[in-house]
Protein backbone atom coordinates (compact mmCIF):
# COMPACT_ATOMS: atom_id res chain seq x y z
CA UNK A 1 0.00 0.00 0.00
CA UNK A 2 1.02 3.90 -0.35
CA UNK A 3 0.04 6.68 1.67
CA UNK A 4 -0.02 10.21 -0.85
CA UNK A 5 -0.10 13.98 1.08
CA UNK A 6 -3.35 15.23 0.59
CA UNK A 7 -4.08 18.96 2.10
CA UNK A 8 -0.83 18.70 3.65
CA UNK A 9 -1.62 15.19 5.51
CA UNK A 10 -0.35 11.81 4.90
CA UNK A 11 -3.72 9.43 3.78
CA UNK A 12 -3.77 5.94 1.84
CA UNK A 13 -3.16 6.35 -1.76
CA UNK A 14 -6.74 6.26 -2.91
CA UNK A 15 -7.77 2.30 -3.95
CA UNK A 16 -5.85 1.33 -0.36
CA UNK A 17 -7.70 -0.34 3.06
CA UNK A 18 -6.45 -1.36 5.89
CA UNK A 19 -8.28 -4.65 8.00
CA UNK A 20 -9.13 -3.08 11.87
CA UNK A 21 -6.01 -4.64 13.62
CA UNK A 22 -4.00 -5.56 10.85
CA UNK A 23 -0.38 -5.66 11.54
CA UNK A 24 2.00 -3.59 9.31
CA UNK A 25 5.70 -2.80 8.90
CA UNK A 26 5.67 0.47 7.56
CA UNK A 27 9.00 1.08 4.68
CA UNK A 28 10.11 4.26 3.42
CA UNK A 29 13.93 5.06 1.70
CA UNK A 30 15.40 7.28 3.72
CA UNK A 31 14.83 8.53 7.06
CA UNK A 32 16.01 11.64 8.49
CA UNK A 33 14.25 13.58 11.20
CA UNK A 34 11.18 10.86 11.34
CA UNK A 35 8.83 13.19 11.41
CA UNK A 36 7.48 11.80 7.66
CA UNK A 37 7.50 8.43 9.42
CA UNK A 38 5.48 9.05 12.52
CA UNK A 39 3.35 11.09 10.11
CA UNK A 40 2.93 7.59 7.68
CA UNK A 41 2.27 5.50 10.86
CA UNK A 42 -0.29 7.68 12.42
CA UNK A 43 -2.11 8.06 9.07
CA UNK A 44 -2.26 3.98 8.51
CA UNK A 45 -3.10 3.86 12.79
CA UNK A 46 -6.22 6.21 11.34
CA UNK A 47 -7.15 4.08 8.76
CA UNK A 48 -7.06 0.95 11.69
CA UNK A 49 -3.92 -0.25 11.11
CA UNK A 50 -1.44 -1.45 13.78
CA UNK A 51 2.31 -0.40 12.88
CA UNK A 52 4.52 -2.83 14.45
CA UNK A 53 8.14 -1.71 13.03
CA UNK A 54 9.70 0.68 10.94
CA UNK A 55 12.38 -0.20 8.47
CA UNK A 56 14.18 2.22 5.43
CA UNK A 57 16.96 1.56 3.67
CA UNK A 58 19.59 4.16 4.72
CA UNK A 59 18.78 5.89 8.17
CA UNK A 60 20.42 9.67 8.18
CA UNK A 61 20.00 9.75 11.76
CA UNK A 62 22.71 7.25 13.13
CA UNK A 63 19.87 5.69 14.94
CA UNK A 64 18.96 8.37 16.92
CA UNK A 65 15.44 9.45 15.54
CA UNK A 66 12.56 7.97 17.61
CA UNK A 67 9.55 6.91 15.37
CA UNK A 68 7.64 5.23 18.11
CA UNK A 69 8.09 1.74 16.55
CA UNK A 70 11.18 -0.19 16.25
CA UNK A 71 12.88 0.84 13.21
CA UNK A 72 15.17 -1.42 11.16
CA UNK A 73 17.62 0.42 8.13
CA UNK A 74 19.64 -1.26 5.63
CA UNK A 75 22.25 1.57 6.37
CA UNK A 76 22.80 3.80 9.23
CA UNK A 77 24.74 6.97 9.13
CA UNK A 78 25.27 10.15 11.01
CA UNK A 79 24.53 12.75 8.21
CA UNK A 80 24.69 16.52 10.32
CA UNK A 81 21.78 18.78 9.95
CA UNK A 82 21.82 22.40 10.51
CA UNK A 83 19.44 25.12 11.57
CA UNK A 84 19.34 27.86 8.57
CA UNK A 85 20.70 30.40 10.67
CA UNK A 86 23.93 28.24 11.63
CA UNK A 87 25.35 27.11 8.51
CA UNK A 88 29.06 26.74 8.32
CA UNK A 89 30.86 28.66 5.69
CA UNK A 90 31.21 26.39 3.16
CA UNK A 91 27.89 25.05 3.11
CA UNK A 92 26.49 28.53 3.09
CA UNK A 93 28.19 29.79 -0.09
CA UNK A 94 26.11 27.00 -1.95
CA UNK A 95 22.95 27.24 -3.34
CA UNK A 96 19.60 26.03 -1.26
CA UNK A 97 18.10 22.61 -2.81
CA UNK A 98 14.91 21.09 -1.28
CA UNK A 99 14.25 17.99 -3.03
CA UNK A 100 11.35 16.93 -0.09
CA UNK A 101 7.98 16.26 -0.75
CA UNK A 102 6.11 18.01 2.18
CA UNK A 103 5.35 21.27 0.25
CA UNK A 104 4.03 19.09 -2.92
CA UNK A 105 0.00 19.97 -2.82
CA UNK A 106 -1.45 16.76 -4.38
């Protein structure tokens, strides 16, 4: 199953159910913050799912985040992230790329 942003909220990808109680391991790529994956797993606990783990392929984190689930990753790095204000030097002289979905309006 998929889950799309609609209005700015995670929701199946139309043609999807979910069974009341059915158990689910929810999979995205890459996981960074977790805020997309808590956002998946609450939308699929809506729809009457039950999330049991978490697993990506590379987490950015180092295994730090927290996405309420266990969470398994194919690859596990500490990739720094930096509040726009506190840039260092060199990564401030290049130009801003945003390659995320959350502003998409679908």
């Amino acid at each position: 199953m998929y889950v799309e942003r609609e209005g700015g909220e995670f929701k199946l990808r139309r043609g999807f159910s979910v069974e009341p109680g059915e158990k689910i391991v929810m999979v995205e790529d890459i996981v960074t913050t977790g805020l997309s994956s808590r956002e998946c797993i609450a939308a699929i606990q809506k729809a009457g799912g039950e999330v049991v783990a978490a697993a990506c392929i590379v987490d950015r984190s180092g295994g730090k985040v927290d996405v309420g689930v266990p969470l398994i990753a194919l690859a596990s790095m500490e990739v720094p992230a930096y509040p726009a204000d506190a840039l260092p030097p060199e990564l401030a002289a290049l130009p801003v790329e945003d390659p995320g979905s959350r502003r998409l309006s679908k």
